[in-house]
N, C-alpha and C. Protein backbone atom coordinates (compact mmCIF):
# COMPACT_ATOMS: atom_id res chain seq x y z
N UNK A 1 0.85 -1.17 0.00
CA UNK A 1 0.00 0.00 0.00
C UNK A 1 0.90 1.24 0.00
N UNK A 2 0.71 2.18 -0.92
CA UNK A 2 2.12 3.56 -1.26
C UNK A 2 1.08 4.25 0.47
N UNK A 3 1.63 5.31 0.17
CA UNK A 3 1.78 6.27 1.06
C UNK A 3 0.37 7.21 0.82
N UNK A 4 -0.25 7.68 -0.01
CA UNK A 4 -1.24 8.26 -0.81
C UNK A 4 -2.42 7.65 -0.15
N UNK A 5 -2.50 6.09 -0.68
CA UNK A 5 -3.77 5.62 -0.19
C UNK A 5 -4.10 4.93 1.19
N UNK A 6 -2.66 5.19 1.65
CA UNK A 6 -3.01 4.90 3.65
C UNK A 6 -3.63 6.58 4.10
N UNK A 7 -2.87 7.38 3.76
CA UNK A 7 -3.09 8.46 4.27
C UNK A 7 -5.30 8.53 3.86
N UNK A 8 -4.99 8.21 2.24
CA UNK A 8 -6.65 8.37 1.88
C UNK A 8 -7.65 7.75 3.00
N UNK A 9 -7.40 6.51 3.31
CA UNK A 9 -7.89 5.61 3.83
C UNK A 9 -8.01 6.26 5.42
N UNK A 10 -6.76 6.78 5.90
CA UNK A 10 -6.61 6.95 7.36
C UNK A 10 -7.27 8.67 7.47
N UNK A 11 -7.54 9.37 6.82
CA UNK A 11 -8.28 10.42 7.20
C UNK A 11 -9.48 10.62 6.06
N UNK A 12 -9.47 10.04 5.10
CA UNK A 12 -10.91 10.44 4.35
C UNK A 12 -10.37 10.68 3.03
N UNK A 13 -10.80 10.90 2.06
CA UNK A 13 -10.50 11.27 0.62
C UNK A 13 -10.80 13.16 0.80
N UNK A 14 -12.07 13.14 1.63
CA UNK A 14 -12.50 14.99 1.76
C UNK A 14 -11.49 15.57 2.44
N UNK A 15 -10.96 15.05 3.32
CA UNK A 15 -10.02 15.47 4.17
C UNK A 15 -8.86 15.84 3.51
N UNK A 16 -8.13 14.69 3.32
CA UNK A 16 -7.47 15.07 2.29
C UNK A 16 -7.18 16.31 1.12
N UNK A 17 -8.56 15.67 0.44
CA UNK A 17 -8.32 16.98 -0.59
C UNK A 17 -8.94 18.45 -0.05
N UNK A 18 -9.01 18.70 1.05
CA UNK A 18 -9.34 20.11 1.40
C UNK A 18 -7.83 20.06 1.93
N UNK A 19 -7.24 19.45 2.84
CA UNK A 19 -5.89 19.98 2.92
C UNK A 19 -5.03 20.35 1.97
N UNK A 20 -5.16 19.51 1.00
CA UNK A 20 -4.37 19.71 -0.14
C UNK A 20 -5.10 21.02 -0.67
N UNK A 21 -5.78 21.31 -0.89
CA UNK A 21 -6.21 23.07 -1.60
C UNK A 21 -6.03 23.59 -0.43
N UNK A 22 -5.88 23.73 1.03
CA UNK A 22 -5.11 24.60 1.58
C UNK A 22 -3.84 24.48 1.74
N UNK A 23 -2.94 23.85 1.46
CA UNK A 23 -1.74 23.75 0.87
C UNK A 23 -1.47 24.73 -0.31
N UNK A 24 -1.71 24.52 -1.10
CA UNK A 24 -2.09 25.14 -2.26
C UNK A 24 -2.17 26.67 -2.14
N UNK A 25 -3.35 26.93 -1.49
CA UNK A 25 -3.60 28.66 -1.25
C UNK A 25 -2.73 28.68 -0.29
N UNK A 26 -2.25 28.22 0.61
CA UNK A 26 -1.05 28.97 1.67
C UNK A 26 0.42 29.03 0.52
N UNK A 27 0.57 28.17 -0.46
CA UNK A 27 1.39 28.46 -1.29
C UNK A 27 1.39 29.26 -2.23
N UNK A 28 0.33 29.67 -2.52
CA UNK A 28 0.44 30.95 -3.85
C UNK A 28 -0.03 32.40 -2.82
N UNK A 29 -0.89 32.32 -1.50
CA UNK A 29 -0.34 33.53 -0.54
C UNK A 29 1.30 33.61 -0.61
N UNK A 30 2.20 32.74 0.16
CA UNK A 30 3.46 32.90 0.14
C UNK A 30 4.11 33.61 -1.09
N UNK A 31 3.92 32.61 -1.95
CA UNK A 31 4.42 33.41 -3.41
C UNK A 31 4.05 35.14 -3.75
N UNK A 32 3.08 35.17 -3.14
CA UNK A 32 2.30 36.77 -3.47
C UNK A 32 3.07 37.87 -2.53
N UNK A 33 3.42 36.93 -1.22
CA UNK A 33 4.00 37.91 -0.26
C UNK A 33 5.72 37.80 -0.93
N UNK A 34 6.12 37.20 -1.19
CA UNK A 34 7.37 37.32 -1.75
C UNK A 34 7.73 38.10 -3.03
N UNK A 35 6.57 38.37 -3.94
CA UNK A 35 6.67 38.64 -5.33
C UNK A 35 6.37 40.08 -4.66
N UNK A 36 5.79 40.57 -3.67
CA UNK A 36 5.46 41.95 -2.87
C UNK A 36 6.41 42.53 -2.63
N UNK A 37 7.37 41.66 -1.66
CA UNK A 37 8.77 42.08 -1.00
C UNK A 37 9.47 41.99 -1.82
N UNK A 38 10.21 41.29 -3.06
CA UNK A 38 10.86 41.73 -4.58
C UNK A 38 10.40 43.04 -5.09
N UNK A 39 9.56 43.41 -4.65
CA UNK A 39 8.95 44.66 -5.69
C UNK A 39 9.51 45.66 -4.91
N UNK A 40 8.82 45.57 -3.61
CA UNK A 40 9.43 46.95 -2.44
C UNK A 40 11.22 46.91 -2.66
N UNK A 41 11.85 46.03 -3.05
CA UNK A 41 13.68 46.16 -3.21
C UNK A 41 13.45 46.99 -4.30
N UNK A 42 12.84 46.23 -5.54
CA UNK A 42 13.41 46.55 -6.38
C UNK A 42 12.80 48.36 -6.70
N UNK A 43 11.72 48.56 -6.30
CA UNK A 43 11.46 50.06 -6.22
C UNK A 43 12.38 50.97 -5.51
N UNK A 44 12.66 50.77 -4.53
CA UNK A 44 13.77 51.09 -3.55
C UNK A 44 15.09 51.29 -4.60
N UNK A 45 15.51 50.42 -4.96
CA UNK A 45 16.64 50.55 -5.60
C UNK A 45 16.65 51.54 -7.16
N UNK A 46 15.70 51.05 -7.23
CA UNK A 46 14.81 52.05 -8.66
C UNK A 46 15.43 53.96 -7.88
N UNK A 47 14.58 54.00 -6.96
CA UNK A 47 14.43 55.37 -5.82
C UNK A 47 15.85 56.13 -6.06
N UNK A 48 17.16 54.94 -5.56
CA UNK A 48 18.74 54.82 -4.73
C UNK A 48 18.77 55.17 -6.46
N UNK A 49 18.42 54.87 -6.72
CA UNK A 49 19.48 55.02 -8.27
C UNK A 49 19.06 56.37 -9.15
N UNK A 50 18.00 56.69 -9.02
CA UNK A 50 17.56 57.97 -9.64
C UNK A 50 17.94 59.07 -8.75
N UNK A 51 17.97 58.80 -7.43
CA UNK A 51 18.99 59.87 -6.56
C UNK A 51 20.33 59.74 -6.57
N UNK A 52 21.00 58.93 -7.19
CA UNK A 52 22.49 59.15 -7.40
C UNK A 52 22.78 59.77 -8.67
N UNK A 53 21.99 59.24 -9.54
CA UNK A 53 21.96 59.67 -11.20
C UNK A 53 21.42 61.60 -11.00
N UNK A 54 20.63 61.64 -10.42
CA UNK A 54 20.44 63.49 -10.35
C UNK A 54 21.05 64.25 -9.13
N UNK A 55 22.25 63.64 -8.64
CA UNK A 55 23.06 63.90 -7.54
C UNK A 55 23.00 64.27 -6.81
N UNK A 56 21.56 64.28 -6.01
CA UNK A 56 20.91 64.56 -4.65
C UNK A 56 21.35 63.82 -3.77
N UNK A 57 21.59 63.85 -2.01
CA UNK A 57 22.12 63.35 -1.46
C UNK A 57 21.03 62.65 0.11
N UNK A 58 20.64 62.01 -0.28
CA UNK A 58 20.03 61.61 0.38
C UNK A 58 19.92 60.00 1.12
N UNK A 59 19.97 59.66 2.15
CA UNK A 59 20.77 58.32 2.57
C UNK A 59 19.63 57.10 1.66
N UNK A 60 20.78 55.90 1.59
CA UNK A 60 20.21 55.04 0.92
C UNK A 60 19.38 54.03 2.02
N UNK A 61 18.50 53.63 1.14
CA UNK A 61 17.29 52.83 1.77
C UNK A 61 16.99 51.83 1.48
N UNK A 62 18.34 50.37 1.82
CA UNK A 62 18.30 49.13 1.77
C UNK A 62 17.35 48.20 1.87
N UNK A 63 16.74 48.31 3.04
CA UNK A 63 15.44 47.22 2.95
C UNK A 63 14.17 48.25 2.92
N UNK A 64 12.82 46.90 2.44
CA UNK A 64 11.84 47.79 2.14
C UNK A 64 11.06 48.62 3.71
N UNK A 65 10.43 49.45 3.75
CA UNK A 65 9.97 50.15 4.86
C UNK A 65 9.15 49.10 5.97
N UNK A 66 9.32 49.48 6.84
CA UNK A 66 8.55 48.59 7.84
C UNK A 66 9.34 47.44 8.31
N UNK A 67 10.66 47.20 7.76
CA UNK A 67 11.52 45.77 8.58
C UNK A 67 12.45 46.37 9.18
């Protein structure tokens, strides 16, 4: 017996597949919060770079706001 159909057997087939779609949505939340925090760098750095390029002096701002 694999691993799949003890688990099926030992909590339900419904069970199962509702965990598995919350698996799922806690994984594409994650992805969303990460593809968020890539954006806040890369704007940031966008920011750092258009203030060095028009030679204003203003301190640089490594991580995104709020950490």
């Amino acid at each position: 017996m694999n691993a799949e159909k003890f688990v099926g057997k030992l909590l339900g087939e419904k069970k199962m597949e509702a965990m598995v779609q919350r698996l799922d949505r806690l994984t594409r939340d994650e992805s969303r919060l990460a593809v968020a925090q890539i954006l806040e760098v890369v704007h940031g750095l966008v920011q750092n770079t258009n203030v060095v390029m028009e030679g204003e002096q203003y301190p640089l701002r490594l991580s995104p706001v709020g950490c």
